[in-house]
N, C-alpha and C. Protein backbone atom coordinates (compact mmCIF):
# COMPACT_ATOMS: atom_id res chain seq x y z
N UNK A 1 -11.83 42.70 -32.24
CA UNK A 1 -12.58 41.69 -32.96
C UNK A 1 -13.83 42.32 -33.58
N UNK A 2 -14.41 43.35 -33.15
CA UNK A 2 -15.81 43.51 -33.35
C UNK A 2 -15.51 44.77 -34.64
N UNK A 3 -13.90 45.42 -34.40
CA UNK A 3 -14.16 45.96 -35.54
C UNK A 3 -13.29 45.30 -36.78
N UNK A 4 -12.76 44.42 -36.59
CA UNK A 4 -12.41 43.51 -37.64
C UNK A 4 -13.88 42.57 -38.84
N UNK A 5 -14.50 42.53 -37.66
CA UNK A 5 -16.00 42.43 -38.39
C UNK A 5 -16.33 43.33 -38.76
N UNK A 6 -16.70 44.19 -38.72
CA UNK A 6 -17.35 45.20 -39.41
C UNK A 6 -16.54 46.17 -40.13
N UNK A 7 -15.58 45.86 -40.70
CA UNK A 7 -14.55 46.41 -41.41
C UNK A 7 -14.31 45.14 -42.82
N UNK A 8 -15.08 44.05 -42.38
CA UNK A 8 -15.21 42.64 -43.07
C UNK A 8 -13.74 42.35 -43.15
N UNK A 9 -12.79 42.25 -42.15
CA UNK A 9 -11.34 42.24 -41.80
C UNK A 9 -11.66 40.51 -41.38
N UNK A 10 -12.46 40.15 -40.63
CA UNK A 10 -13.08 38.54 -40.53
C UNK A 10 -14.65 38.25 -40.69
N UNK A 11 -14.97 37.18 -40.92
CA UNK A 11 -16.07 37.01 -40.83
C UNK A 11 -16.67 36.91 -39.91
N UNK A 12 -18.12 37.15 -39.85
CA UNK A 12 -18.96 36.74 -38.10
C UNK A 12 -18.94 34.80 -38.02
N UNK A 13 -18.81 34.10 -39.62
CA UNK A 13 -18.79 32.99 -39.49
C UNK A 13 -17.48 32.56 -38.94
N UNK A 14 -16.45 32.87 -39.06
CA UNK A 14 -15.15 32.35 -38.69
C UNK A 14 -15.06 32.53 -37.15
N UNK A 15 -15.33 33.63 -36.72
CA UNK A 15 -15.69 33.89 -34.83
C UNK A 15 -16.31 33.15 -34.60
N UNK A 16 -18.05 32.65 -35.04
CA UNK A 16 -18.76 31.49 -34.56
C UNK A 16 -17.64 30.08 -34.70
N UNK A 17 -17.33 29.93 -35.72
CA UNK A 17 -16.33 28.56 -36.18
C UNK A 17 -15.35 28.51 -34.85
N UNK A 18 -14.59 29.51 -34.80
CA UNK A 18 -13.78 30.02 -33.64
C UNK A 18 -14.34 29.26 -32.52
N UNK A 19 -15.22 30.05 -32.10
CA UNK A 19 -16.11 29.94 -30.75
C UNK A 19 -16.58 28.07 -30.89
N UNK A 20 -17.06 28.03 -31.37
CA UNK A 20 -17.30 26.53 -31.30
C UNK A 20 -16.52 25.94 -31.56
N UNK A 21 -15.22 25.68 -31.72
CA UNK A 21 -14.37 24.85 -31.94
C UNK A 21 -13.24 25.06 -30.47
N UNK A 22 -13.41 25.87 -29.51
CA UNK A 22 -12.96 25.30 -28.27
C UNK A 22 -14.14 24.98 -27.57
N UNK A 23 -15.26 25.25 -27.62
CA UNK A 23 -16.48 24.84 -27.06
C UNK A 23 -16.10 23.24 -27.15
N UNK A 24 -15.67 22.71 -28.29
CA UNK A 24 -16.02 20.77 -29.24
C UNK A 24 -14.59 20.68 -28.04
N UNK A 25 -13.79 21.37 -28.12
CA UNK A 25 -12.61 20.81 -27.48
C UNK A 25 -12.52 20.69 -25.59
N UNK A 26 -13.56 21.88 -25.37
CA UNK A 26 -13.73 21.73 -23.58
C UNK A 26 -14.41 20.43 -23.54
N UNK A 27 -15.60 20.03 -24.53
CA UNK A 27 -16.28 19.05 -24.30
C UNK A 27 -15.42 17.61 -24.41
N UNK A 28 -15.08 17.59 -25.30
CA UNK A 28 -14.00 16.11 -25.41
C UNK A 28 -13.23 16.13 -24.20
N UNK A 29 -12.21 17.01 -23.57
CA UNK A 29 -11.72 16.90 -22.41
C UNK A 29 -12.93 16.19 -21.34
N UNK A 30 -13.89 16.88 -21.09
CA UNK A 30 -14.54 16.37 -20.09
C UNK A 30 -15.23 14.83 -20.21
N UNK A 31 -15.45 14.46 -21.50
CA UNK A 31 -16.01 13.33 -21.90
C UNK A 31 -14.80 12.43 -21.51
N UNK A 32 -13.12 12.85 -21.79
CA UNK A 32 -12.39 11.98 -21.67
C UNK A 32 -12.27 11.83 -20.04
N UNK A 33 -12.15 12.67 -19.52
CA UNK A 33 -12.42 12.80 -17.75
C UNK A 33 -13.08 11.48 -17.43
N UNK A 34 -14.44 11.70 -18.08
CA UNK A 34 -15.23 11.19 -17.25
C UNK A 34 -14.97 9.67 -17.66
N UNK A 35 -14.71 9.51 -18.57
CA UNK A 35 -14.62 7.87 -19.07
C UNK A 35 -13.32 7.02 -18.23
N UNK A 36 -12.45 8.29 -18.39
CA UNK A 36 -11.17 7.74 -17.06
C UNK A 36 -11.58 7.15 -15.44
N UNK A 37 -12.45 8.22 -15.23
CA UNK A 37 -13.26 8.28 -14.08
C UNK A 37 -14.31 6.88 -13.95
N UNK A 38 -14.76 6.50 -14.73
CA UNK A 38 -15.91 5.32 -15.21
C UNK A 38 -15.26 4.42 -14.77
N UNK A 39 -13.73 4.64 -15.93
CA UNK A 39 -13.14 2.91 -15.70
C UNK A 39 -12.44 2.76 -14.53
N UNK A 40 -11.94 3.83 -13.63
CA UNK A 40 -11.46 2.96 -12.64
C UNK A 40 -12.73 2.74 -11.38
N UNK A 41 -13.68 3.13 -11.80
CA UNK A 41 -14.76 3.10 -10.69
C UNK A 41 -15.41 2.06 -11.11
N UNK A 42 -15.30 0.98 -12.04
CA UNK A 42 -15.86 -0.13 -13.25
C UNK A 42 -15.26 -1.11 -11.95
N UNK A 43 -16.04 -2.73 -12.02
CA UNK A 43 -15.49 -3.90 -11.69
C UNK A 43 -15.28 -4.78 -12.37
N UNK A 44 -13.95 -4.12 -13.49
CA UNK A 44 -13.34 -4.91 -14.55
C UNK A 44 -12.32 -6.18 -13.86
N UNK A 45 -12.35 -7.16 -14.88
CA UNK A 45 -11.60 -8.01 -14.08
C UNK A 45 -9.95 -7.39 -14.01
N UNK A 46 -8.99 -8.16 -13.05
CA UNK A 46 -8.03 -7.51 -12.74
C UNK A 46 -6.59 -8.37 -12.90
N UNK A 47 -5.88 -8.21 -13.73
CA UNK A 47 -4.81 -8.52 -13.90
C UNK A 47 -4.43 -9.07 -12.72
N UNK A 48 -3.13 -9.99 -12.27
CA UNK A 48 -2.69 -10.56 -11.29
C UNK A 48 -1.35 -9.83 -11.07
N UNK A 49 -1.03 -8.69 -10.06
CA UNK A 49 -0.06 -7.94 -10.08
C UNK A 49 1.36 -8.44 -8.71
N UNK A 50 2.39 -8.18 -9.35
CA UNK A 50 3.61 -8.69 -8.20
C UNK A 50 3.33 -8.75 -6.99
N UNK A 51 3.59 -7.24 -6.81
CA UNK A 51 3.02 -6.67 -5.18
C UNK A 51 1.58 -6.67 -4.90
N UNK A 52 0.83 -7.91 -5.28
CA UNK A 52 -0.28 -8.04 -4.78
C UNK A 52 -1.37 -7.08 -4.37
N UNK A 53 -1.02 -5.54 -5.28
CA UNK A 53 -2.06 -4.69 -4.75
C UNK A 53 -2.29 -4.30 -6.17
N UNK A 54 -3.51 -3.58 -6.15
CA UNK A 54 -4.01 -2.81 -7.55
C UNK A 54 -4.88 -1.20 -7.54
N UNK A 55 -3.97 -0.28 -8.74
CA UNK A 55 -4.96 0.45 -8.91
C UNK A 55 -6.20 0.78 -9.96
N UNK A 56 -7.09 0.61 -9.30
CA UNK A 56 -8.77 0.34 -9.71
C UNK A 56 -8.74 1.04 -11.11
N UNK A 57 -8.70 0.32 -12.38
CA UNK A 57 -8.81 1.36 -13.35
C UNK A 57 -7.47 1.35 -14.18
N UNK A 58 -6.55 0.80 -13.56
CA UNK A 58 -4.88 1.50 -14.34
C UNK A 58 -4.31 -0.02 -14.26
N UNK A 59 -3.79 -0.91 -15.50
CA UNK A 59 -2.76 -1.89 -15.39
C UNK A 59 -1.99 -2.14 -15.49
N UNK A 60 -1.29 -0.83 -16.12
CA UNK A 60 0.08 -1.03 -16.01
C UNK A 60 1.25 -0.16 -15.82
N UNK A 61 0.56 0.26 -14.16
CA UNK A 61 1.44 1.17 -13.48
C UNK A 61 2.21 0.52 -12.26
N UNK A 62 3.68 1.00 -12.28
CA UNK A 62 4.27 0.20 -11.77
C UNK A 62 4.11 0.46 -10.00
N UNK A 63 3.96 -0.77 -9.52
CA UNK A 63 3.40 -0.64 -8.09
C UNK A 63 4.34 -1.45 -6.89
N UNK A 64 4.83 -0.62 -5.45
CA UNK A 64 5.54 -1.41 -4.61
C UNK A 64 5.28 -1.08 -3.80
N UNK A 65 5.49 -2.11 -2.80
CA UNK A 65 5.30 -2.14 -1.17
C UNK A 65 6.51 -1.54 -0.26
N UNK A 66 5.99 -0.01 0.21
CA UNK A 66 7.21 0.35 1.15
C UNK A 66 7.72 -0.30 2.10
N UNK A 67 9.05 -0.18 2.08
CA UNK A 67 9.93 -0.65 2.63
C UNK A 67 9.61 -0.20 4.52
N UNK A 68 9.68 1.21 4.61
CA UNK A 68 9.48 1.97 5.65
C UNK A 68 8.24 1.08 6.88
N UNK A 69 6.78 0.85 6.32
CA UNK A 69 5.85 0.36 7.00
C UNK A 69 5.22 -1.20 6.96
N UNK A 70 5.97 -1.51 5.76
CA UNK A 70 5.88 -3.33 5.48
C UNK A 70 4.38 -3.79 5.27
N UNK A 71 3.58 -2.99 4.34
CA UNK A 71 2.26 -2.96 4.24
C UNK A 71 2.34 -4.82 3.81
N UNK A 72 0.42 -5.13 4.55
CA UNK A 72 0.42 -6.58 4.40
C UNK A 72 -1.73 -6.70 4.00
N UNK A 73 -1.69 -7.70 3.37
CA UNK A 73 -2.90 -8.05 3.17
C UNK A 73 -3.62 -7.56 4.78
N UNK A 74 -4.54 -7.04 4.77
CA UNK A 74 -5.80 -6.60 5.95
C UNK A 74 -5.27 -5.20 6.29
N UNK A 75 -3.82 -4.68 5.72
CA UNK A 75 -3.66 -3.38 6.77
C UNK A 75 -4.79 -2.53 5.38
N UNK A 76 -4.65 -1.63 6.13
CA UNK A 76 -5.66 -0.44 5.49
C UNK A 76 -4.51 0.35 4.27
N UNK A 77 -4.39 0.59 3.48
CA UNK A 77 -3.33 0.84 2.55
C UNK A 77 -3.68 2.43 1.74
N UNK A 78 -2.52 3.29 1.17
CA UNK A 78 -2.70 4.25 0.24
C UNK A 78 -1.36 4.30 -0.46
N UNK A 79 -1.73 4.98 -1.86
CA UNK A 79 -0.94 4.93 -2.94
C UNK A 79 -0.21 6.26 -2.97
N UNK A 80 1.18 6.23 -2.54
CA UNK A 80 1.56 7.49 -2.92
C UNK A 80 1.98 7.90 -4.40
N UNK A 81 1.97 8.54 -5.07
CA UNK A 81 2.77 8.78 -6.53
C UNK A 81 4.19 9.03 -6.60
N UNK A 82 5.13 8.39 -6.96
CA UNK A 82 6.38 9.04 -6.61
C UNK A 82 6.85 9.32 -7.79
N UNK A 83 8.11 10.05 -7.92
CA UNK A 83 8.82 10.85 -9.23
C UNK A 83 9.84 9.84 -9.49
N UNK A 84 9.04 9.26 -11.19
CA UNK A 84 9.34 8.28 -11.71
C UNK A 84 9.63 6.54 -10.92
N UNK A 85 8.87 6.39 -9.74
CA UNK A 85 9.80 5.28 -9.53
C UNK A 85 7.77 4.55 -9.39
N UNK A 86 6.51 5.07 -9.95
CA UNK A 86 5.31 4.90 -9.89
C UNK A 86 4.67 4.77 -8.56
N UNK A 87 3.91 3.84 -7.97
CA UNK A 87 3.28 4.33 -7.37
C UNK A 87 3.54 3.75 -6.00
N UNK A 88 3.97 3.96 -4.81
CA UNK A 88 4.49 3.49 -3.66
C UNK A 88 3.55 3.15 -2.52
N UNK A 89 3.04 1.61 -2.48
CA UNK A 89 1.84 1.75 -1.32
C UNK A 89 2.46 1.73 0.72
N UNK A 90 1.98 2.37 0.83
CA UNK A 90 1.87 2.65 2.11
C UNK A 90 1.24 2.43 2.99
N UNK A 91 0.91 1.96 4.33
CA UNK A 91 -0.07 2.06 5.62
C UNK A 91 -0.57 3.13 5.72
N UNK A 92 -1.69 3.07 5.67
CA UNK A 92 -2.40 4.11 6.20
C UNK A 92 -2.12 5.08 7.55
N UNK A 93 -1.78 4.22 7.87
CA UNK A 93 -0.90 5.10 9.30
C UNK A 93 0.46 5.14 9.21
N UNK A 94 0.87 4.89 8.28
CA UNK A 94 2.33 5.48 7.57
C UNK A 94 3.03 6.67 8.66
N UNK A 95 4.15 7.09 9.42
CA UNK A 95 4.32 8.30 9.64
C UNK A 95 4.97 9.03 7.93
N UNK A 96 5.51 8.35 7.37
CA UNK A 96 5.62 8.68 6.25
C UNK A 96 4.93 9.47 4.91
N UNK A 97 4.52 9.13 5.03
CA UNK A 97 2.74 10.05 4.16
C UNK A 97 2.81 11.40 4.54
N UNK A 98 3.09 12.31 4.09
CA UNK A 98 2.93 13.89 4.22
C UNK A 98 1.93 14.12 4.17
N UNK A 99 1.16 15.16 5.23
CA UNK A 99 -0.35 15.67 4.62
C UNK A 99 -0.19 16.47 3.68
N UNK A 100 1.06 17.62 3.63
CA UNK A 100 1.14 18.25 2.58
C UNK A 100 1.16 18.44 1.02
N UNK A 101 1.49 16.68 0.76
CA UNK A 101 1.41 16.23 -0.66
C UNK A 101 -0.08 15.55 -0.59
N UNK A 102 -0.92 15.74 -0.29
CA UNK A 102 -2.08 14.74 0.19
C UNK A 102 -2.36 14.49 -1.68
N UNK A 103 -2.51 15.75 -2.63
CA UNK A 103 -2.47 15.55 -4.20
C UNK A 103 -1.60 14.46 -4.67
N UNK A 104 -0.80 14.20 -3.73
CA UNK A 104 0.15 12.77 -4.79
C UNK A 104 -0.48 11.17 -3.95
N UNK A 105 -1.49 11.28 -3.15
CA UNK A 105 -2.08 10.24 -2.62
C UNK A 105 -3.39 9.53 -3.73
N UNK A 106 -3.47 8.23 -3.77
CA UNK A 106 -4.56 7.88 -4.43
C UNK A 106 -5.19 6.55 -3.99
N UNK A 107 -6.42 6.19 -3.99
CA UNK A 107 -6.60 5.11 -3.25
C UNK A 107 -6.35 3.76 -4.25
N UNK A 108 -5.83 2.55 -3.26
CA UNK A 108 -5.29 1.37 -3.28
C UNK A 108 -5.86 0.19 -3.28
N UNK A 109 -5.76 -0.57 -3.74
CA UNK A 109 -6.35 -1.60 -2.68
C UNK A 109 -5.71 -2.78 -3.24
N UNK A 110 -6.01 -4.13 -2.44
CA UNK A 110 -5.48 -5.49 -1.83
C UNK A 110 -5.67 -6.16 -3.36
N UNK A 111 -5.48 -6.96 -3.84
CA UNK A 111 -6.35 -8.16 -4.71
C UNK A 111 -6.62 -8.94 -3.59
N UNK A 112 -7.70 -9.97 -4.11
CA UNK A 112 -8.34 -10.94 -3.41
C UNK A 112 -8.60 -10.44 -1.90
N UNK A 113 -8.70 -8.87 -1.48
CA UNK A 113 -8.37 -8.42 -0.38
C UNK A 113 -9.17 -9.54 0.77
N UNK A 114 -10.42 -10.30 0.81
CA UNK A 114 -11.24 -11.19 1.32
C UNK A 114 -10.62 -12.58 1.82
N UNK A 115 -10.02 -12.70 0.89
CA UNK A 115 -9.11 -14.06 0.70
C UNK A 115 -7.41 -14.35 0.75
N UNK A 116 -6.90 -14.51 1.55
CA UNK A 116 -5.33 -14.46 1.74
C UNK A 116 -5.12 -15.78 0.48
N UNK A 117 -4.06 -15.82 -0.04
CA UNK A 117 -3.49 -16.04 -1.26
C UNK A 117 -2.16 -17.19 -0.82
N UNK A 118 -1.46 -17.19 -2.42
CA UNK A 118 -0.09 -18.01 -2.17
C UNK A 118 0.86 -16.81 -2.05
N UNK A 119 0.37 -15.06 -1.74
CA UNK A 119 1.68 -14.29 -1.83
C UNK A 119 2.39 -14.25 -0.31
N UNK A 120 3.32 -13.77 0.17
CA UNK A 120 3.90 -14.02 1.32
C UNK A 120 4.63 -12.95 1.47
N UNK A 121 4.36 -11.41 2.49
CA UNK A 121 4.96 -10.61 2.57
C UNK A 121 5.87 -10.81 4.16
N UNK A 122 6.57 -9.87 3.64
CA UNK A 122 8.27 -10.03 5.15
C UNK A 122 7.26 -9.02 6.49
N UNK A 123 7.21 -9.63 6.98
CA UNK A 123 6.73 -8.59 8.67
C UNK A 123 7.85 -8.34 9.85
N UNK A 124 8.04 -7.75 10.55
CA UNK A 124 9.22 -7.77 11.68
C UNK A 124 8.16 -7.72 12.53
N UNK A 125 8.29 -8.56 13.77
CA UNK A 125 8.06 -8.40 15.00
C UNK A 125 9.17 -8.36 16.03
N UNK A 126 9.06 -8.13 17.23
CA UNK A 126 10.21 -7.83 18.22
C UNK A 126 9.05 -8.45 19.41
N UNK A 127 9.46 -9.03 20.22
CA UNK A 127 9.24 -10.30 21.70
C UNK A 127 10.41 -9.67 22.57
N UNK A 128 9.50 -9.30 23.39
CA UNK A 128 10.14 -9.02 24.93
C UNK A 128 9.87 -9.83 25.96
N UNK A 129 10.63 -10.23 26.15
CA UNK A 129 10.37 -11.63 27.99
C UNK A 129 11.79 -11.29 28.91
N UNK A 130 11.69 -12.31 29.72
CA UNK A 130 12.54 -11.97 30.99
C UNK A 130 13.27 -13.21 30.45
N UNK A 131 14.55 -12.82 30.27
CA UNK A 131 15.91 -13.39 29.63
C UNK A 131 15.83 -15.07 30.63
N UNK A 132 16.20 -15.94 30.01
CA UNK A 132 15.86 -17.50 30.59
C UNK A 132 16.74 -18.37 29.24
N UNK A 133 17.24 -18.97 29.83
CA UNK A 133 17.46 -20.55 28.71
C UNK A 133 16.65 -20.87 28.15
N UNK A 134 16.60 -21.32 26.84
CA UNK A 134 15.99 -22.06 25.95
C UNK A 134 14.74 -20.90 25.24
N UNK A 135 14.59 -19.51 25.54
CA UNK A 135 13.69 -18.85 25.20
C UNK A 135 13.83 -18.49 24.00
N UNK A 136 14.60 -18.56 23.29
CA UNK A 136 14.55 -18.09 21.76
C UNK A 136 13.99 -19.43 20.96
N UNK A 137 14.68 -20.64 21.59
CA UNK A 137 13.89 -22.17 20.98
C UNK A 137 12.29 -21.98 21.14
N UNK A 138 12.17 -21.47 22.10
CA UNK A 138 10.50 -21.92 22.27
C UNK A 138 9.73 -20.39 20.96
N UNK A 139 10.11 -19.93 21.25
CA UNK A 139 9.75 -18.55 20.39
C UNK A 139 9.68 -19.36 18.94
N UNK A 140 10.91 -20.01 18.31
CA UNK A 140 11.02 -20.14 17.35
C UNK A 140 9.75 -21.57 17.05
N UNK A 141 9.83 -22.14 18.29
CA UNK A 141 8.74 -23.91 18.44
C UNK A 141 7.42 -22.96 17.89
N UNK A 142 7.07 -22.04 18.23
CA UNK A 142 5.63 -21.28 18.10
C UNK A 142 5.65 -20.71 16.91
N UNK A 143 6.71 -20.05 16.48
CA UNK A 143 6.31 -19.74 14.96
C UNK A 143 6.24 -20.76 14.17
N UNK A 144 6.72 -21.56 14.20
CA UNK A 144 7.10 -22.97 13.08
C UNK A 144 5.24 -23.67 12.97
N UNK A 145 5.23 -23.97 14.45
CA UNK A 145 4.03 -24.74 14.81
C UNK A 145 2.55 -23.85 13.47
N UNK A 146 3.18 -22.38 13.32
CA UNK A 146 1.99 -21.81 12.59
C UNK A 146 2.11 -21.89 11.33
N UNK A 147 3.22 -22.54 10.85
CA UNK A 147 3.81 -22.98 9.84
C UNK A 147 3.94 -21.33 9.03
N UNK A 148 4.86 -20.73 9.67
CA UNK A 148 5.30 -19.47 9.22
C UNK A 148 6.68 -19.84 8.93
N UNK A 149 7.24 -19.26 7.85
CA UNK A 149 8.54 -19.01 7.34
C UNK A 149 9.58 -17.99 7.98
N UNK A 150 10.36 -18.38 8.55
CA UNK A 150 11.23 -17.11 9.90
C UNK A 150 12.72 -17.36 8.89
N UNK A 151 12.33 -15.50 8.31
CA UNK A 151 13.80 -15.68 7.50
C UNK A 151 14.91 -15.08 8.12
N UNK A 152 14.80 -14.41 9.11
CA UNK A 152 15.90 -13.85 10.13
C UNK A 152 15.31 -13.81 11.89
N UNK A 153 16.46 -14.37 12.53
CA UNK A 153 16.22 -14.03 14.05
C UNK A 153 17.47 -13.12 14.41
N UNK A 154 17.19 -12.12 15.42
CA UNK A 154 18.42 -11.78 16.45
C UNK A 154 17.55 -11.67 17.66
N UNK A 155 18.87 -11.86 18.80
CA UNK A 155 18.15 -11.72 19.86
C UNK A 155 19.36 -10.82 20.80
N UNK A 156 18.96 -10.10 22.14
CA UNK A 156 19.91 -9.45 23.10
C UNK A 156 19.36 -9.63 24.22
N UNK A 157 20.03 -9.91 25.24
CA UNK A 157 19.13 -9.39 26.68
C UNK A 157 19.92 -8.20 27.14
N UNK A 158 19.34 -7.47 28.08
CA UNK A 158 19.77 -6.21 28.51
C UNK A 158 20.67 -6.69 30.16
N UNK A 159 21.53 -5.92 30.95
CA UNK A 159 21.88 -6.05 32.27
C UNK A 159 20.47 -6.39 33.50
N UNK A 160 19.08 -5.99 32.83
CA UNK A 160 18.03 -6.18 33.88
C UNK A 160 17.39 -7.67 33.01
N UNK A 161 18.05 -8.30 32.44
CA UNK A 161 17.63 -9.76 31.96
C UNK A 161 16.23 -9.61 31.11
N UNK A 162 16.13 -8.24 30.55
CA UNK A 162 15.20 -8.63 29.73
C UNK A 162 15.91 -8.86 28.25
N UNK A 163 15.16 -10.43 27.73
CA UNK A 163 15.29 -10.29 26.66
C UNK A 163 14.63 -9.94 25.27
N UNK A 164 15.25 -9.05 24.00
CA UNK A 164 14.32 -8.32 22.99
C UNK A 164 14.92 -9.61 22.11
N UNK A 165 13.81 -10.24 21.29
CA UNK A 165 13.92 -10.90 20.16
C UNK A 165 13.26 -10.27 18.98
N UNK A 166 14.06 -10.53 17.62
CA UNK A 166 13.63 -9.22 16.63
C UNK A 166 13.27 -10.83 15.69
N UNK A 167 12.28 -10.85 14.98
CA UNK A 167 11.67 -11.91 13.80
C UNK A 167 11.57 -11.53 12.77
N UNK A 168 11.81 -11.75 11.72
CA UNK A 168 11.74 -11.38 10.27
C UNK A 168 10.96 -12.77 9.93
N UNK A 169 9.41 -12.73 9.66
CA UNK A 169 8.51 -13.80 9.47
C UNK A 169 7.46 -13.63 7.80
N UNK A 170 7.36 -14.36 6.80
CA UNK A 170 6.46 -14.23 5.93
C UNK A 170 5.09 -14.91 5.89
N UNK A 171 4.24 -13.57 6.29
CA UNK A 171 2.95 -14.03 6.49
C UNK A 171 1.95 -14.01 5.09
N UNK A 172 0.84 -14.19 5.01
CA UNK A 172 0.04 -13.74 3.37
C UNK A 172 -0.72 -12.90 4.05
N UNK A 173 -1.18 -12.43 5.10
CA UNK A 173 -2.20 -11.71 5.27
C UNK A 173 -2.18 -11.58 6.68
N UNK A 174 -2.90 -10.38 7.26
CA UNK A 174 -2.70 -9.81 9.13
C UNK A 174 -3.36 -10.52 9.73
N UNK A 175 -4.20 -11.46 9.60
CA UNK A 175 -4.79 -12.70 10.53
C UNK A 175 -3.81 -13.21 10.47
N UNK A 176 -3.06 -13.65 9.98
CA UNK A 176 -1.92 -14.95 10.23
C UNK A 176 -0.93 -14.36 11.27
N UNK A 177 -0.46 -13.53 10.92
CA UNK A 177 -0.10 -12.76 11.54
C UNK A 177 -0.38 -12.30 13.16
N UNK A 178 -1.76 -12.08 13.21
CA UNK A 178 -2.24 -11.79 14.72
C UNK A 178 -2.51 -13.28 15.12
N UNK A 179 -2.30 -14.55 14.73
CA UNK A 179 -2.13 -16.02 15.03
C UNK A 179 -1.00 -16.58 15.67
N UNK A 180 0.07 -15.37 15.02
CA UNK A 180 1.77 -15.92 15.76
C UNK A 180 1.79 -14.76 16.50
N UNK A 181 1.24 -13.49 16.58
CA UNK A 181 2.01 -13.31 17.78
C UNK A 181 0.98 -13.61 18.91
N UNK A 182 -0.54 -14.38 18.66
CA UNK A 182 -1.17 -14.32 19.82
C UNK A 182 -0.41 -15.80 20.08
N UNK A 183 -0.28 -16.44 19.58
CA UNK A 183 0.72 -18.12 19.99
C UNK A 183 2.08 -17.59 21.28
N UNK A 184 2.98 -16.90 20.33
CA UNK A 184 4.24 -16.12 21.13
C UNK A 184 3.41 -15.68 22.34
N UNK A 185 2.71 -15.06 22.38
CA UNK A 185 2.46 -14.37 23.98
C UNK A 185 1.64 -15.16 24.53
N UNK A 186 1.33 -16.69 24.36
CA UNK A 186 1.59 -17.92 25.15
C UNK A 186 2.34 -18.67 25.85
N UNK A 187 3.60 -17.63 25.38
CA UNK A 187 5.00 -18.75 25.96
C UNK A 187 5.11 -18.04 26.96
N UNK A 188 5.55 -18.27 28.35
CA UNK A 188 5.70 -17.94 29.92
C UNK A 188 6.62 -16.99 29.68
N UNK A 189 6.68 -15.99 30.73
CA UNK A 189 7.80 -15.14 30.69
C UNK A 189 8.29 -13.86 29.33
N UNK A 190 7.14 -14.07 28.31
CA UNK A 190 6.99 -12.65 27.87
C UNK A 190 5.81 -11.79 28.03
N UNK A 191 6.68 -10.67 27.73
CA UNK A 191 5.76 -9.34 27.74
C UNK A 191 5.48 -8.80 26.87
N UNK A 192 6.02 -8.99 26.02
CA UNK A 192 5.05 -8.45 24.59
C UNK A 192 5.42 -8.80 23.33
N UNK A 193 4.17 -8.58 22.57
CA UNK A 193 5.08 -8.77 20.96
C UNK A 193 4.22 -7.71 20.19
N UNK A 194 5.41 -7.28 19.37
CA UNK A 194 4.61 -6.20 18.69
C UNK A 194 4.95 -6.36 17.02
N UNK A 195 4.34 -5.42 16.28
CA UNK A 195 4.61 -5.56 15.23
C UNK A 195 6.12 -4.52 15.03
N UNK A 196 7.07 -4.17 14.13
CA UNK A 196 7.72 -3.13 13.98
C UNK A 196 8.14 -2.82 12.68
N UNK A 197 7.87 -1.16 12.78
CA UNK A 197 8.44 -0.75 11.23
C UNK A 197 9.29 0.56 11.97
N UNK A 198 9.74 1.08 9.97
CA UNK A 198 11.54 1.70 10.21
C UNK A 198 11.09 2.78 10.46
């Protein structure tokens, strides 16, 4: 270069032109950065999205609730990125979540996260008690009473009479939720209720 100048092979103006014209172009990148950066850190109002969650900044990326951990209004949530199918929210305590992709993670969050809504996500719980007549009725008397929606029951008892009842229940949010199963572990003769994912 330096002896292309001085051979007048280029000009010293065309190197400056040169030189400042990726200088104009590093700068626009970063200006655009940062404005990306602005708006999702902005408290723009927010579209009303399916899966009831949103990312801060972006409206129209396509967003779902894994299947694997059955994320629900109050759990603590993260966004994985997936290849082409957009953005997959998860529990935070997901075993699912790789630390190794931690770059395809982004943070999530609830709409109305404060306020439970008209949305209604599927939860599984499983009820363990000591196998008895009429115990799946009363199980079912206690969810109803919370005016929860029970879209699947099974139940088994084992040879030592315990019986496992599995609930497929639609709650809007994890208070409602910690309402039926603190009701259920009112009824005599169980031992637990838990939440369960796959």
């Amino acid at each position: 270069m330096y002896a292309a100048v001085g051979f007048n092979g280029i000009t010293a103006q065309q190197v400056v032109n040169r030189l400042a014209e990726r200088q104009r172009k590093k700068r626009e990148q970063e200006e655009a950065i940062e404005k990306i950066t602005v708006e999702m850190k902005s408290n723009q109002p927010k579209k009303q999205t399916e899966s009831g969650v949103i990312v801060r900044g972006i409206d129209n990326m396509m967003i779902r609730l894994s299947k694997c951990c059955n994320p629900v209004p109050g759990d603590a949530i993260l966004g994985f990125i997936t290849k082409g199918r957009g953005v997959s929210v998860h529990r935070a305590d997901c075993p699912n979540i790789q630390a190794d992709e931690s770059d395809r993670l982004i943070p999530v969050e609830w709409e109305n996260a404060g306020s439970p809504e008209n949305k209604s996500y599927q939860i599984d719980i499983e009820v363990q008690a000591y196998d008895r007549t009429g115990l799946i009725n009363e199980v079912m008397h206690m969810v109803s009473e919370t005016k929860t929606t029970i879209t699947a029951v099974s139940g088994r008892a084992d040879k030592d009479k315990i019986a496992t009842i599995n609930l497929s229940i639609m709650i809007p949010h994890l208070s409602h939720l910690n309402r039926v199963v603190e009701r259920i572990k009112q009824i005599p003769d169980v031992y637990s209720v838990k939440r369960v994912t796959n």
